[in-house]
Protein backbone atom coordinates (compact mmCIF):
# COMPACT_ATOMS: atom_id res chain seq x y z
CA UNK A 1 100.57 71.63 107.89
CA UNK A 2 99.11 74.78 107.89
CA UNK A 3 95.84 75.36 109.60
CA UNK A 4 93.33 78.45 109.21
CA UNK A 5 91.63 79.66 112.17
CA UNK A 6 88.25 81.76 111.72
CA UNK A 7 88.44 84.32 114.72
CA UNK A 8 87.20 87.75 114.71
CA UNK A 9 88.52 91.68 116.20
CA UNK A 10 86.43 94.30 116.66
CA UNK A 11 86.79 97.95 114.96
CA UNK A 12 84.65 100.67 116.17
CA UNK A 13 82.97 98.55 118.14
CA UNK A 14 81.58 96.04 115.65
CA UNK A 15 82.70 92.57 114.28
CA UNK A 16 85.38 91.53 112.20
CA UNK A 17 85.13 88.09 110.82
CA UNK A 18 88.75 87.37 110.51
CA UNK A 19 91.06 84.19 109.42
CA UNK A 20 94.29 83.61 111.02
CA UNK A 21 96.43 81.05 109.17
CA UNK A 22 99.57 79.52 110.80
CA UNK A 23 102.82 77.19 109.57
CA UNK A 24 103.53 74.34 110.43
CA UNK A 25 105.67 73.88 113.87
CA UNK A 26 106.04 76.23 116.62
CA UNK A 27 106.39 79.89 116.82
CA UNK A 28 106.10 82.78 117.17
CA UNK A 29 106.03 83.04 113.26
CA UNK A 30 106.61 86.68 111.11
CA UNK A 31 103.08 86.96 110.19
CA UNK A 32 100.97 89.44 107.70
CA UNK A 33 97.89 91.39 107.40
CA UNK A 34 95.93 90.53 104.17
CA UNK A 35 93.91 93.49 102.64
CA UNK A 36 91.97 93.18 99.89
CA UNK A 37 90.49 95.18 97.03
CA UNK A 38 87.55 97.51 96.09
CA UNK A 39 84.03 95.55 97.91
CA UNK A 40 85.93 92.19 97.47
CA UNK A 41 85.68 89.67 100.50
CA UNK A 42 87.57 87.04 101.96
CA UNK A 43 86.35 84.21 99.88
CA UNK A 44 87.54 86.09 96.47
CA UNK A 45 90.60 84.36 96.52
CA UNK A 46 92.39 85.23 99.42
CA UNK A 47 93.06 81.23 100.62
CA UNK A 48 95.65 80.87 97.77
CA UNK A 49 98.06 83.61 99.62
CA UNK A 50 96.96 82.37 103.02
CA UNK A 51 98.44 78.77 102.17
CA UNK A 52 100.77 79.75 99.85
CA UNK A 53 102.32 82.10 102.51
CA UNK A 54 101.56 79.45 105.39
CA UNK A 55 103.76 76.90 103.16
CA UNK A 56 106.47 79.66 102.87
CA UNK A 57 106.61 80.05 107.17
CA UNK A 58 104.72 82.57 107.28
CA UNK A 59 101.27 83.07 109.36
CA UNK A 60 98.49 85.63 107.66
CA UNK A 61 95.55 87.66 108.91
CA UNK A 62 92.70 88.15 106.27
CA UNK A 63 89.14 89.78 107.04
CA UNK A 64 85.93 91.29 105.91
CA UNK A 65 86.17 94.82 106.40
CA UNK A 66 83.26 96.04 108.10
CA UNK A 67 79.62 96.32 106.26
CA UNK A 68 81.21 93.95 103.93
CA UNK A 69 80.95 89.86 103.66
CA UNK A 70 80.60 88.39 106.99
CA UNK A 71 81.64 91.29 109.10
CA UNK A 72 78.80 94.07 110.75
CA UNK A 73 78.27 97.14 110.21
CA UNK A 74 75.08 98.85 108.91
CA UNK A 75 74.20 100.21 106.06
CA UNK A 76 75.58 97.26 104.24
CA UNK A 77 77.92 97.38 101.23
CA UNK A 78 79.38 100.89 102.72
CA UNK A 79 82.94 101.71 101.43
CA UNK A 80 85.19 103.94 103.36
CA UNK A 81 88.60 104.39 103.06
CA UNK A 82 88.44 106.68 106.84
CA UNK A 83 86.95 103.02 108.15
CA UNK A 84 88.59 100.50 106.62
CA UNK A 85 91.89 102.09 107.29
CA UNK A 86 90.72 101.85 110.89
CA UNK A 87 90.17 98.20 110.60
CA UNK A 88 93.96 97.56 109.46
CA UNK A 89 94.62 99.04 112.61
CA UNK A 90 92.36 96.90 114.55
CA UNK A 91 93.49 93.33 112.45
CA UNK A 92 97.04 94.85 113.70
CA UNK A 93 96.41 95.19 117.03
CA UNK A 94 94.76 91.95 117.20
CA UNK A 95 97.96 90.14 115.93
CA UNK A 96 99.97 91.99 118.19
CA UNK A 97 98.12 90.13 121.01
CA UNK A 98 98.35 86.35 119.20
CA UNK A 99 100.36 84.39 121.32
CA UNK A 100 102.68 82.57 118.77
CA UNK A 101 102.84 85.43 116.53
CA UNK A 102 106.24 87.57 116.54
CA UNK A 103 104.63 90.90 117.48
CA UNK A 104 108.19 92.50 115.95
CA UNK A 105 108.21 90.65 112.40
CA UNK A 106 104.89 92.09 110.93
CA UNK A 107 104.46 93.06 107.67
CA UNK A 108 101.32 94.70 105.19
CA UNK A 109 100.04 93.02 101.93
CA UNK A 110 97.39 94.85 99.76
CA UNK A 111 95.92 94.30 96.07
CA UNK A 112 93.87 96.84 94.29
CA UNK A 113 92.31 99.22 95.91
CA UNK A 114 93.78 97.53 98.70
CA UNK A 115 97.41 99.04 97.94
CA UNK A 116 95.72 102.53 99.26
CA UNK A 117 95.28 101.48 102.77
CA UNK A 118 98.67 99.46 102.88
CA UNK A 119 100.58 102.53 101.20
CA UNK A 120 99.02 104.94 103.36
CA UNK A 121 99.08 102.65 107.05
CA UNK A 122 102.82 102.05 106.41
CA UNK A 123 103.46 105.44 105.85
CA UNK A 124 102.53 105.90 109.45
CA UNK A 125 104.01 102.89 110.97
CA UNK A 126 107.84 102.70 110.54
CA UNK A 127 107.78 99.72 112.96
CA UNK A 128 105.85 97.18 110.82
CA UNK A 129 108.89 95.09 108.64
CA UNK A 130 107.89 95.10 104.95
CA UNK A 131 104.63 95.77 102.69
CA UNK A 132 103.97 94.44 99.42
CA UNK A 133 101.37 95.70 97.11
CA UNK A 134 100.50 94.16 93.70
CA UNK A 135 98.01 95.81 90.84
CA UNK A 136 97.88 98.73 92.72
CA UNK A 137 95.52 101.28 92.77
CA UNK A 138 97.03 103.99 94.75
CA UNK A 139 95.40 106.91 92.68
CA UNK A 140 91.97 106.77 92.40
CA UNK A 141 91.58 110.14 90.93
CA UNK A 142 93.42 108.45 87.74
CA UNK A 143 91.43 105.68 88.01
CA UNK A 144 88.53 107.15 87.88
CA UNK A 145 90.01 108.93 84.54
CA UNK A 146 90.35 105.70 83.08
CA UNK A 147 86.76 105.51 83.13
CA UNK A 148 86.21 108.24 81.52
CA UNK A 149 84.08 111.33 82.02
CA UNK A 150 80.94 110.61 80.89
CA UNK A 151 80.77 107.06 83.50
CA UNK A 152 82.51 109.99 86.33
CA UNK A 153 79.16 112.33 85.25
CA UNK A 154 76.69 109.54 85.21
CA UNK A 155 77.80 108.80 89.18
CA UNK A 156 76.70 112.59 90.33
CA UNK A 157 72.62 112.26 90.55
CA UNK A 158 73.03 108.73 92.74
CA UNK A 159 76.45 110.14 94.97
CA UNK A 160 74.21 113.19 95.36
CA UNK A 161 71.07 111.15 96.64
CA UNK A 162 72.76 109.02 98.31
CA UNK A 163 74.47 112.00 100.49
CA UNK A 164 71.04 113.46 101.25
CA UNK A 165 69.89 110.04 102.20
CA UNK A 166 72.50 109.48 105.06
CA UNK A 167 72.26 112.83 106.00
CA UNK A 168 68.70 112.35 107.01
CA UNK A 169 69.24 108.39 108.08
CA UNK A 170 67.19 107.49 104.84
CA UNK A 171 67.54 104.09 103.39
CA UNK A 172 70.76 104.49 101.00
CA UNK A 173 71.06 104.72 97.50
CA UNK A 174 73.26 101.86 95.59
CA UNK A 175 75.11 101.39 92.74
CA UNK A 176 76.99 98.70 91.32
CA UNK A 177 80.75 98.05 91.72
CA UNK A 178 81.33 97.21 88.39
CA UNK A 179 79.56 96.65 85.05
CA UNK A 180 79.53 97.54 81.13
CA UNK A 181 80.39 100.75 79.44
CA UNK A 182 78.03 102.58 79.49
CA UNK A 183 76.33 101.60 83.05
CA UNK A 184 76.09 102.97 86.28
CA UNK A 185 79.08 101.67 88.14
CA UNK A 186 82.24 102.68 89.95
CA UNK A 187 84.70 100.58 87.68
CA UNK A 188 82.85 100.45 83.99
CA UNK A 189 86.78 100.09 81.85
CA UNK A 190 86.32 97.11 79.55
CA UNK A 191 86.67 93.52 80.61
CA UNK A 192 86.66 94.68 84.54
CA UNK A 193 82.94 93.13 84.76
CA UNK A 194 84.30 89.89 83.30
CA UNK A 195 87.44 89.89 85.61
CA UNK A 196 86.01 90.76 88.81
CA UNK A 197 82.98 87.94 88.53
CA UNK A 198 86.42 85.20 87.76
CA UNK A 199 87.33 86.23 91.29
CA UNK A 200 84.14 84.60 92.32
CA UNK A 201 84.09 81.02 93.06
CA UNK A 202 81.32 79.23 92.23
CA UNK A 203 78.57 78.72 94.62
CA UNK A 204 79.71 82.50 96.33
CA UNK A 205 77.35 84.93 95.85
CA UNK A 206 79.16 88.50 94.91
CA UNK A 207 76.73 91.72 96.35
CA UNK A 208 77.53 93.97 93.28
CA UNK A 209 76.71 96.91 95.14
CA UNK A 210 78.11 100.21 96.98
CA UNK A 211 76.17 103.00 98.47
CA UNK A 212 76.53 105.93 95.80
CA UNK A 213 78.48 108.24 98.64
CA UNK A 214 81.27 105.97 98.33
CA UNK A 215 82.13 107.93 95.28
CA UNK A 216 83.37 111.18 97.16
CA UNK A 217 85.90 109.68 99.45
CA UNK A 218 87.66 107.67 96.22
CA UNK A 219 87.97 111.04 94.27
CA UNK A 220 90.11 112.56 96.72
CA UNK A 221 92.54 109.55 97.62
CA UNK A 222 95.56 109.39 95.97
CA UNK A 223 98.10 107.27 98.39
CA UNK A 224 101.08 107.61 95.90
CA UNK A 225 101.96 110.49 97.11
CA UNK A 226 102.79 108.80 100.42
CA UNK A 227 105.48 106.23 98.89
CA UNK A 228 108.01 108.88 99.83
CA UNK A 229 107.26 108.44 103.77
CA UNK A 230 107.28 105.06 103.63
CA UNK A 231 110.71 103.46 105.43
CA UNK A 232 109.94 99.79 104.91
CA UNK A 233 111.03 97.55 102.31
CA UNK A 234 108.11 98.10 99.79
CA UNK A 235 107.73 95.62 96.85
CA UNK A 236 105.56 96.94 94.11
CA UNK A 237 103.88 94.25 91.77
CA UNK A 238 103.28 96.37 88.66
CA UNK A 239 100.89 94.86 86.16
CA UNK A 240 101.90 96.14 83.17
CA UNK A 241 98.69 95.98 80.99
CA UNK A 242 96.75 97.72 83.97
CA UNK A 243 93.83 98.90 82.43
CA UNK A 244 92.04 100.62 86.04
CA UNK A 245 95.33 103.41 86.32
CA UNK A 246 97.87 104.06 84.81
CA UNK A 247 100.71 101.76 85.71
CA UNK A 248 103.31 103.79 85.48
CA UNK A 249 101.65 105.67 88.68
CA UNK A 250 102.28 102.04 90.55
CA UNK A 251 106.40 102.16 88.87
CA UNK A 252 106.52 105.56 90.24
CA UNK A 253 105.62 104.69 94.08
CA UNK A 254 108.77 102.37 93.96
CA UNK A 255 110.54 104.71 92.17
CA UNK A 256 110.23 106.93 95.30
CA UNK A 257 109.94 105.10 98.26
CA UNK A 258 112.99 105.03 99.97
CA UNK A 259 113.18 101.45 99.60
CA UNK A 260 111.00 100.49 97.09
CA UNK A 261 111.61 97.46 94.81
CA UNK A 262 109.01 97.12 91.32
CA UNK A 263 108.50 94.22 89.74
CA UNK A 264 106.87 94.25 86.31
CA UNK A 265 104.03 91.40 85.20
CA UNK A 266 102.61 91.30 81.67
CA UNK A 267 99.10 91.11 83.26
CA UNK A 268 96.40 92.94 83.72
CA UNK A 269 94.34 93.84 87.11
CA UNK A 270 92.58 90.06 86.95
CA UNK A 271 95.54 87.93 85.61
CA UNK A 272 97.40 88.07 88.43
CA UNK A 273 94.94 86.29 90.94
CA UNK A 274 94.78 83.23 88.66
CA UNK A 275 97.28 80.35 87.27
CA UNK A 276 100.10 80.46 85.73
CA UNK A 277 100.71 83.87 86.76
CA UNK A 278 99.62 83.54 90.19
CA UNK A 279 102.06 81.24 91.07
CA UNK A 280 104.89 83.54 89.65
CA UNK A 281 103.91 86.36 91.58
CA UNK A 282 103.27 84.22 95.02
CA UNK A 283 106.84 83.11 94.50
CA UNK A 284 108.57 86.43 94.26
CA UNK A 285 106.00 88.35 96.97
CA UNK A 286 107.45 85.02 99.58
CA UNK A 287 110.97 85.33 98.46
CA UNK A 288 111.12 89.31 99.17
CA UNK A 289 108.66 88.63 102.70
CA UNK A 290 110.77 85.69 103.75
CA UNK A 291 114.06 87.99 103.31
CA UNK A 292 112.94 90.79 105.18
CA UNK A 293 111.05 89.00 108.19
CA UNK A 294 114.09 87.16 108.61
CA UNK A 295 114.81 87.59 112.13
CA UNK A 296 118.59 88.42 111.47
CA UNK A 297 116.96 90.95 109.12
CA UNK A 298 114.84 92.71 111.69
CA UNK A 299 117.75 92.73 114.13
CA UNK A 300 119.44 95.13 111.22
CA UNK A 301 122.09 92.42 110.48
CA UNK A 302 120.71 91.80 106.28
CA UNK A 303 118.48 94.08 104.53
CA UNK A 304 115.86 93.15 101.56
């Protein structure tokens, strides 16, 4: 059966609240690094890949990446791509060390915002196995196209306080993650308000917030440009209907990594965390990991 651990690592020398889930039966098992979206935590639906991937042989790390959730790091609700791709680093290190983990079968798996730092931490590790990304968003310039100018315009006055404010270690200036067109939010497209508060379970309170600096660093990322340097099998869960970038942007990464395989989902960014789709996706994200984390793959016998 499988059996989730809570644990913890330490990035920059704070906390990570961390879950490390196992198979059943001894190792060491292939195992994967969970990284999830824009502000989202652990307990927005990250336990259905844990088990589902757990059931499929396979153990997972997921965490909180630090000022988020249940991890430290002050001010709180602080998003930085610089950080948080340090804290990949960190949950990899840390299942390097896990005794009945196969420190030679490890592999990435990111959603959302999430794709970024998988895209752009496998583009510097050639020794990690596989990565799998699914609804992508690996060009936040575009994204931040999609919505629109005038919600881009309404985010300069806060990103501009907010700047001052850390500069002179002033309380810092929030806005919300996501709301209504019209609002001051990072993500205001239609129906994203609706389908981030489904990946809420009930009884979980979701801290709709972001310090306004978090603005600058997502209008300079664009990871899609990396897929090229990426030497991994890379699986690329396109959601068709993607209504925060332009999904052909996610087609194109697979198009050019090396060994990039797309798979196409008439979904948009929210369907694909919830039933029947889920399921669907799960299946085909387990049959490419359990292919390449094969240990007769790694030994460069099959290939994915």
């Amino acid at each position: 059966m499988p059996h989730t651990e809570r644990t913890s690592f330490t990035s920059g020398g704070q906390r990570c609240a961390a879950w490390l889930t196992r198979p059943g039966g001894d190792g060491p098992h292939p195992a994967v690094v969970l990284v999830h979206g824009f502000g989202a935590t652990h307990d927005m639906r990250l336990a259905q890949y844990e088990q589902a991937f757990a059931a499929g042989g396979l153990a997972t790390l997921s965490f909180d990446f630090r000022h988020l959730g249940e991890s430290e790091g002050e001010p709180r609700q602080l998003v930085s791509i610089r950080r948080q791709l340090a804290d990949i680093e960190a949950a990899l290190d840390f299942l390097r060390h896990v005794p009945d983990v196969d420190a030679d079968r490890l592999a990435l798996w990111g959603t959302s915002l999430g794709a970024t730092h998988v895209m752009l931490t496998a583009a510097k590790h050639p020794e990690l196995v596989a990565a799998v990304v699914q609804c992508p968003v690996v060009d936040t310039r575009n994204a931040a196209r999609s919505s629109g100018l005038r919600a881009v315009a309404r985010l300069i006055g806060p990103v501009a306080d907010d700047l001052v404010r850390a500069a002179f270690r002033f309380p810092r200036r929030y806005i919300g993650i996501v709301d209504e067109p019209g609002r001051t939010a990072v993500v205001t497209v239609p129906g994203a308000k609706e389908g981030w508060h489904s990946m809420v379970p009930p009884g979980i309170a979701f801290d709709n917030r972001v310090t306004a600096a978090t603005g600058v660093e997502l209008a300079v990322r664009n990871a899609a440009r990396k897929a090229a340097l990426i030497r991994m099998p890379l699986l690329v869960c396109v959601s068709d209907q993607e209504t925060l970038m332009d999904p052909r942007i996610a087609a194109g990464v697979a198009r050019r990594a090396p060994r990039g395989i797309a798979i196409h989902y008439p979904a948009d960014h929210f369907a694909v965390y919830h039933p029947p789709l889920v399921d669907r996706i799960i299946g085909d994200q387990l049959a490419f990991l359990g292919r390449c984390l094969a240990p007769a793959t790694v030994d460069g016998v099959n290939g994915a």
